[in-house]
Protein backbone atom coordinates (compact mmCIF):
# COMPACT_ATOMS: atom_id res chain seq x y z
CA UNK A 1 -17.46 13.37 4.99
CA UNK A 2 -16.02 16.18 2.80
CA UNK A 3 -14.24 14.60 0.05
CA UNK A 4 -11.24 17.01 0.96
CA UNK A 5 -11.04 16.19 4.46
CA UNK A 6 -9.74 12.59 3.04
CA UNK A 7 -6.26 13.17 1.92
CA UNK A 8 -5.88 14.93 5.35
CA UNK A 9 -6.79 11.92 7.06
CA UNK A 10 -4.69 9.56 5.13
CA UNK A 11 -1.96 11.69 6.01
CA UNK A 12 -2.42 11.46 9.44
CA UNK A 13 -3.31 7.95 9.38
CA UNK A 14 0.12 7.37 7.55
CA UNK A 15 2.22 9.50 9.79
CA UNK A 16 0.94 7.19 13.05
CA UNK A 17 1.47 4.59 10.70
CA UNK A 18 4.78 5.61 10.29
CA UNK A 19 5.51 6.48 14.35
CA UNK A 20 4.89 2.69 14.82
CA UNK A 21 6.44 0.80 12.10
CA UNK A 22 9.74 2.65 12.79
CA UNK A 23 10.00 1.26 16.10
CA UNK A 24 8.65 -2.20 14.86
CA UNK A 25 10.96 -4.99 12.52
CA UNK A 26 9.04 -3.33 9.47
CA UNK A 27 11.06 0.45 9.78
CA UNK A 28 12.44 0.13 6.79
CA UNK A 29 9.37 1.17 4.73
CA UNK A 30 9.17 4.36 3.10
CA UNK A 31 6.28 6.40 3.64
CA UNK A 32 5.48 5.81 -0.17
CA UNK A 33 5.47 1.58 1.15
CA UNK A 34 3.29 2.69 3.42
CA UNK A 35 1.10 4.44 1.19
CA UNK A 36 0.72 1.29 -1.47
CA UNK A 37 0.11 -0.96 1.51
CA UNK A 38 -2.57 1.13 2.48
CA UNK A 39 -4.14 1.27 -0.70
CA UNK A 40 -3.70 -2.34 -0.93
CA UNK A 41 -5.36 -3.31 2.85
CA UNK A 42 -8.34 -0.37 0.84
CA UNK A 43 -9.17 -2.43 -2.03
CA UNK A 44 -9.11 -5.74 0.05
CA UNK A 45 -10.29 -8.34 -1.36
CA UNK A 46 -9.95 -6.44 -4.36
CA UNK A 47 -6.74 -5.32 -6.06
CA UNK A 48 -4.62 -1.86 -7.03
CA UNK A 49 -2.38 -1.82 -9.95
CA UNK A 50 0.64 0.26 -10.25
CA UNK A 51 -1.28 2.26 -12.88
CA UNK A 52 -4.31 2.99 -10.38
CA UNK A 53 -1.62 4.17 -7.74
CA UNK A 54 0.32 6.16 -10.21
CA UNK A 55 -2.76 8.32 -11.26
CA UNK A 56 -3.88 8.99 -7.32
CA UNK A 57 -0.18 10.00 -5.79
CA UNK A 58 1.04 11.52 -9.15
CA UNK A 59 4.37 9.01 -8.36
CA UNK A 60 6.45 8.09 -11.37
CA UNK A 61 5.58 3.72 -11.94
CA UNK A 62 9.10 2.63 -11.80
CA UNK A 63 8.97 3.78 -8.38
CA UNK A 64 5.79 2.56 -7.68
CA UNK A 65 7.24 -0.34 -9.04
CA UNK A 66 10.28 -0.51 -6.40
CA UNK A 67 7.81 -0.24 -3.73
CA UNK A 68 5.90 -3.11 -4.78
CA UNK A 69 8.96 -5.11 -5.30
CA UNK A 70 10.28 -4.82 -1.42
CA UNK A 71 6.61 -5.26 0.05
CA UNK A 72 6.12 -8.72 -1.95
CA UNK A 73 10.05 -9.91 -0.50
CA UNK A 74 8.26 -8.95 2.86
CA UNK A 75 5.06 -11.17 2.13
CA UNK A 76 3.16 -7.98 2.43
CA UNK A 77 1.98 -7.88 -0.98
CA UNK A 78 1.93 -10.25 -4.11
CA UNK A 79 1.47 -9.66 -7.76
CA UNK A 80 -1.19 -11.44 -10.05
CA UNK A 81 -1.66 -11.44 -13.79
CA UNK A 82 -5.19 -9.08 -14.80
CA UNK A 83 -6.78 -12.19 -16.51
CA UNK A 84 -8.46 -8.83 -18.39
CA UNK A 85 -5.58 -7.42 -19.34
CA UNK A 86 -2.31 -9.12 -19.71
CA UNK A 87 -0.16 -5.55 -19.71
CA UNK A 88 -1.95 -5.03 -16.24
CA UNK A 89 -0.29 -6.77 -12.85
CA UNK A 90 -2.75 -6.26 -10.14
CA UNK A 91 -0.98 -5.77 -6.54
CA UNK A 92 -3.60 -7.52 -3.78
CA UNK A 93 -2.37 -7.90 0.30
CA UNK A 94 -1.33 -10.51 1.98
CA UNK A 95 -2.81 -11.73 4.89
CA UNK A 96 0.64 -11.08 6.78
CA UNK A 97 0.25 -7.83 5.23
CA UNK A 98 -3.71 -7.20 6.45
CA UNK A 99 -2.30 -8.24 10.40
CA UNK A 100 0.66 -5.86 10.16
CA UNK A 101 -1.38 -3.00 9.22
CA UNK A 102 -4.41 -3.95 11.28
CA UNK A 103 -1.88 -4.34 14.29
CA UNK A 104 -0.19 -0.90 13.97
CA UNK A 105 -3.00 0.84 12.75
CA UNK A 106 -4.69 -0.53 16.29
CA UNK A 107 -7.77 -1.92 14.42
C-alpha cells in the first residue's frame, strides 16, 4: 500500500468512527479524541506519547494534552511514567478502550 493512500484511510476510518460514536454514550469525543485513541488501539500493546502524536498531527501538546486528560476520566486511556525517560508519559489503551473502538470500528 502507497504510503499516501494512508492518511486517506485514517480519515475515512475516523469519519465512520465518528458517524457511530455520535449516536453512541461516547459522542462527546472530538475527532482529535478520536484520533489519539486510534493511535493508541495502533501501538497496542505498545504506547504513544503526547510528543509522538504531536510530531504526526502537527497539534499543539497542551491540546494533545486535553485530549488525553478526558479519554483517561473515560477509562479509555491511562498514563504511565517512561521508566526511560522520566520527562516522557507514555499514553497506552485500556481494554474498555480496545472494545469501544473494536465495537464501532465493527472489528
Amino acid at each position: 500500500m502507497a504510503a499516501d493512500k494512508i492518511p486517506l484511510q485514517i480519515e475515512a476510518l475516523v469519519n465512520s468512527f465518528l458517524k457511530v460514536v455520535r449516536t453512541d454514550p461516547l459522542r462527546q469525543l472530538t475527532t482529535r479524541q478520536v484520533y489519539i485513541l486510534l493511535a493508541a488501539y495502533a501501538a497496542y500493546p505498545g504506547p504513544v506519547t503526547i510528543k509522538g502524536l504531536h510530531e504526526t498531527m502537527e497539534v499543539d501538546k497542551p491540546a494533545l494534552t486535553r485530549g488525553a486528560d478526558t479519554l483517561e476520566q473515560l477509562d479509555l486511556l491511562r498514563r504511565r511514567g517512561d521508566p526511560a525517560d522520566r520527562r516522557s508519559i507514555d499514553l497506552v489503551i485500556t481494554s474498555t478502550g480496545r472494545r469501544v473502538v473494536e465495537r464501532l470500528a465493527g472489528l
